[in-house]
C-alpha atoms as a PDB file:
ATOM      1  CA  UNK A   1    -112.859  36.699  16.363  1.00  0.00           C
ATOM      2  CA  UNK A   2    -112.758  38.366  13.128  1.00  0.00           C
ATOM      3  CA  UNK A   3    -110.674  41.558  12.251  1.00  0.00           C
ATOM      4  CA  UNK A   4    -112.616  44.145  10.001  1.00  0.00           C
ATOM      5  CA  UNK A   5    -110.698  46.772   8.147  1.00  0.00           C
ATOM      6  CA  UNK A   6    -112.525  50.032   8.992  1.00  0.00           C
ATOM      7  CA  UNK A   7    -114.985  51.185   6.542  1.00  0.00           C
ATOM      8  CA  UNK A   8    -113.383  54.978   6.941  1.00  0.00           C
ATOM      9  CA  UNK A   9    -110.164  54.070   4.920  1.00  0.00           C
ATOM     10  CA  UNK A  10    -108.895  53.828   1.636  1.00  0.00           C
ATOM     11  CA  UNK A  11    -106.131  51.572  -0.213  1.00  0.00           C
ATOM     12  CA  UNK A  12    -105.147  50.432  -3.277  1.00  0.00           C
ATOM     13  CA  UNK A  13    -102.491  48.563  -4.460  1.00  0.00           C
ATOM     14  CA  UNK A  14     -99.325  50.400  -6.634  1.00  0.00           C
ATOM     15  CA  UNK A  15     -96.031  48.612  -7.719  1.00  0.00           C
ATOM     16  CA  UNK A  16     -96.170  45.864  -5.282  1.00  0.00           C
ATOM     17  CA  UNK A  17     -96.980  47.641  -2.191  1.00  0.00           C
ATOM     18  CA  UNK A  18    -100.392  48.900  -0.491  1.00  0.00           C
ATOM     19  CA  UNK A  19    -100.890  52.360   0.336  1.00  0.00           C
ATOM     20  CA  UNK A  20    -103.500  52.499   2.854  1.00  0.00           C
ATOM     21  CA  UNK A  21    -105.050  56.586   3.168  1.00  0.00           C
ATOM     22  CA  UNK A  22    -106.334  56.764   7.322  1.00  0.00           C
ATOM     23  CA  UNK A  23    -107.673  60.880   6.228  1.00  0.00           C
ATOM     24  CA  UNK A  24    -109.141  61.389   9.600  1.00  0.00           C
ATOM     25  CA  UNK A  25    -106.059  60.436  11.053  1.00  0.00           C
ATOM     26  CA  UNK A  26    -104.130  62.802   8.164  1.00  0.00           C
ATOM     27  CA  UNK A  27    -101.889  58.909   7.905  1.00  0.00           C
ATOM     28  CA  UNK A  28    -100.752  57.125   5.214  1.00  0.00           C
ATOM     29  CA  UNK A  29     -99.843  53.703   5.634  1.00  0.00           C
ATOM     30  CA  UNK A  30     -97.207  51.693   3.288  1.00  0.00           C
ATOM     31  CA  UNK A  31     -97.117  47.652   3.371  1.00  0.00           C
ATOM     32  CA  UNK A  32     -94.861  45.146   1.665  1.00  0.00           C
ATOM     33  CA  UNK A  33     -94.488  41.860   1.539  1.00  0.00           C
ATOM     34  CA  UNK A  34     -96.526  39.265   3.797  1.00  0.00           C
ATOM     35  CA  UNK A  35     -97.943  42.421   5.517  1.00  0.00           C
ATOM     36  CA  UNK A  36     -99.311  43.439   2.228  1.00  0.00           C
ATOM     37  CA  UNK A  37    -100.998  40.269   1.482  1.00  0.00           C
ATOM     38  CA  UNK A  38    -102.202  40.354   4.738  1.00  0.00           C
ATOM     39  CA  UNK A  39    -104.273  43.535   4.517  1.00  0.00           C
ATOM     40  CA  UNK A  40    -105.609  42.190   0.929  1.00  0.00           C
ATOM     41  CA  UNK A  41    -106.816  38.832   2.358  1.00  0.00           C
ATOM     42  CA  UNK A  42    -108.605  41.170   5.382  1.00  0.00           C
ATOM     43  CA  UNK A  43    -109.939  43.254   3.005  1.00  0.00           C
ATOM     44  CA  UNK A  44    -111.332  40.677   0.883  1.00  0.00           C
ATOM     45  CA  UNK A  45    -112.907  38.780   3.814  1.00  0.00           C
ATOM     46  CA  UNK A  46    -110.784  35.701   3.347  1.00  0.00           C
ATOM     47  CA  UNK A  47    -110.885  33.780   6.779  1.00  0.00           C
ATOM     48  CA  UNK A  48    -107.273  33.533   8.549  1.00  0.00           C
ATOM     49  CA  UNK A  49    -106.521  30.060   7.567  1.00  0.00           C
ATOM     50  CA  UNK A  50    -106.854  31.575   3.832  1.00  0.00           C
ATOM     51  CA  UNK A  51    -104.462  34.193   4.685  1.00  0.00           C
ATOM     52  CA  UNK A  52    -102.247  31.433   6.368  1.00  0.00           C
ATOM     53  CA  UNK A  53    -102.219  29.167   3.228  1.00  0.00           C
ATOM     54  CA  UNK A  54    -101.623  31.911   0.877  1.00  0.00           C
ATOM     55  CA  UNK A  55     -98.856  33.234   2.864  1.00  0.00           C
ATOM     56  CA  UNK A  56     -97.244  29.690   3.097  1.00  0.00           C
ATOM     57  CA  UNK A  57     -97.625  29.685  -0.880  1.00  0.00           C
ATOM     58  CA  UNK A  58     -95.986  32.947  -1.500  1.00  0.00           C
ATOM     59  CA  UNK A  59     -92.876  33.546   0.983  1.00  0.00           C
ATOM     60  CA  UNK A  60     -92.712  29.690   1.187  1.00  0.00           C
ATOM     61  CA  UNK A  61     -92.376  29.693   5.552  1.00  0.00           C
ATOM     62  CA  UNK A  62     -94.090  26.954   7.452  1.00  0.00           C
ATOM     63  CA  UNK A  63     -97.687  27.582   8.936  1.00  0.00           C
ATOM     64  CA  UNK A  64     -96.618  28.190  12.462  1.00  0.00           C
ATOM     65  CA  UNK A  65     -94.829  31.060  11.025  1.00  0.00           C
ATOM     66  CA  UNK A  66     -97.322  32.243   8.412  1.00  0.00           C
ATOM     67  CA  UNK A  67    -100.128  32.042  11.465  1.00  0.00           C
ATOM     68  CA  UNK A  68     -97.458  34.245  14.111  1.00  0.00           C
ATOM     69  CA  UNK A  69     -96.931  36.682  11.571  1.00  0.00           C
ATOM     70  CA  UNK A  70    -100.354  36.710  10.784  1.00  0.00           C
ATOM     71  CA  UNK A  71    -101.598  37.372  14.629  1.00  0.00           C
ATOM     72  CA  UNK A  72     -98.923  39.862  15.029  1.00  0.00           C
ATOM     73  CA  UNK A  73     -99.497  42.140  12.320  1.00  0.00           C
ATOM     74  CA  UNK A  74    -103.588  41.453  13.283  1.00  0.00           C
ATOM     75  CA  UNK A  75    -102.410  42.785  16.617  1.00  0.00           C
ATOM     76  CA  UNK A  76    -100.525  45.751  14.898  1.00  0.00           C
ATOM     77  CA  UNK A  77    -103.191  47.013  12.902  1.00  0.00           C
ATOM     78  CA  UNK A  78    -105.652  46.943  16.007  1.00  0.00           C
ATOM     79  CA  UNK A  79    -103.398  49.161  17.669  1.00  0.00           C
ATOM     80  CA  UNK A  80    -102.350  51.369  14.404  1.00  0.00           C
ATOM     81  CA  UNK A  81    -106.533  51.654  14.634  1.00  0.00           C
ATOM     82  CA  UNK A  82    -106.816  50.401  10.963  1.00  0.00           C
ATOM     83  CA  UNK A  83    -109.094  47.252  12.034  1.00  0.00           C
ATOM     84  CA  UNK A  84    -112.162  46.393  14.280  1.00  0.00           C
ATOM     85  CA  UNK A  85    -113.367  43.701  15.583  1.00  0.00           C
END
């Protein structure tokens, strides 16, 4: 099933890292590394195996890895409340 970032926040990329704005929540969210890359795949609708190959390319891990992180920071961000499905 597909995870949609909810339409309610904002983000933008500065010096590397994603700052994502959650204003009903009064949250701000920072993300780094594969986590950041992450949130810009979900955001641009790339399917997971996308995000999988583009995380093998940049932190050069294997794709059983890329996909675990993947899931797990899926599964964060459900509970954080930051994504639908």
């Amino acid at each position: 099933m597909k995870s949609k970032i909810k339409k309610e926040l904002a983000f933008r990329r500065i010096a590397g890292e994603v700052f994502i704005v959650d204003a009903a929540r009064s949250e701000l969210h920072e993300l780094n590394g594969p986590a950041a890359l992450i949130w810009e795949g979900l955001a641009a609708g790339r399917t997971e195996k996308a995000i999988v190959s583009a995380i093998t390319a940049e932190f050069e891990v294997d794709e059983r890895t890329a996909r675990a992180d993947l899931e797990g920071f899926i599964k964060e961000l459900l509970k954080a409340g930051l994504l639908c499905r």
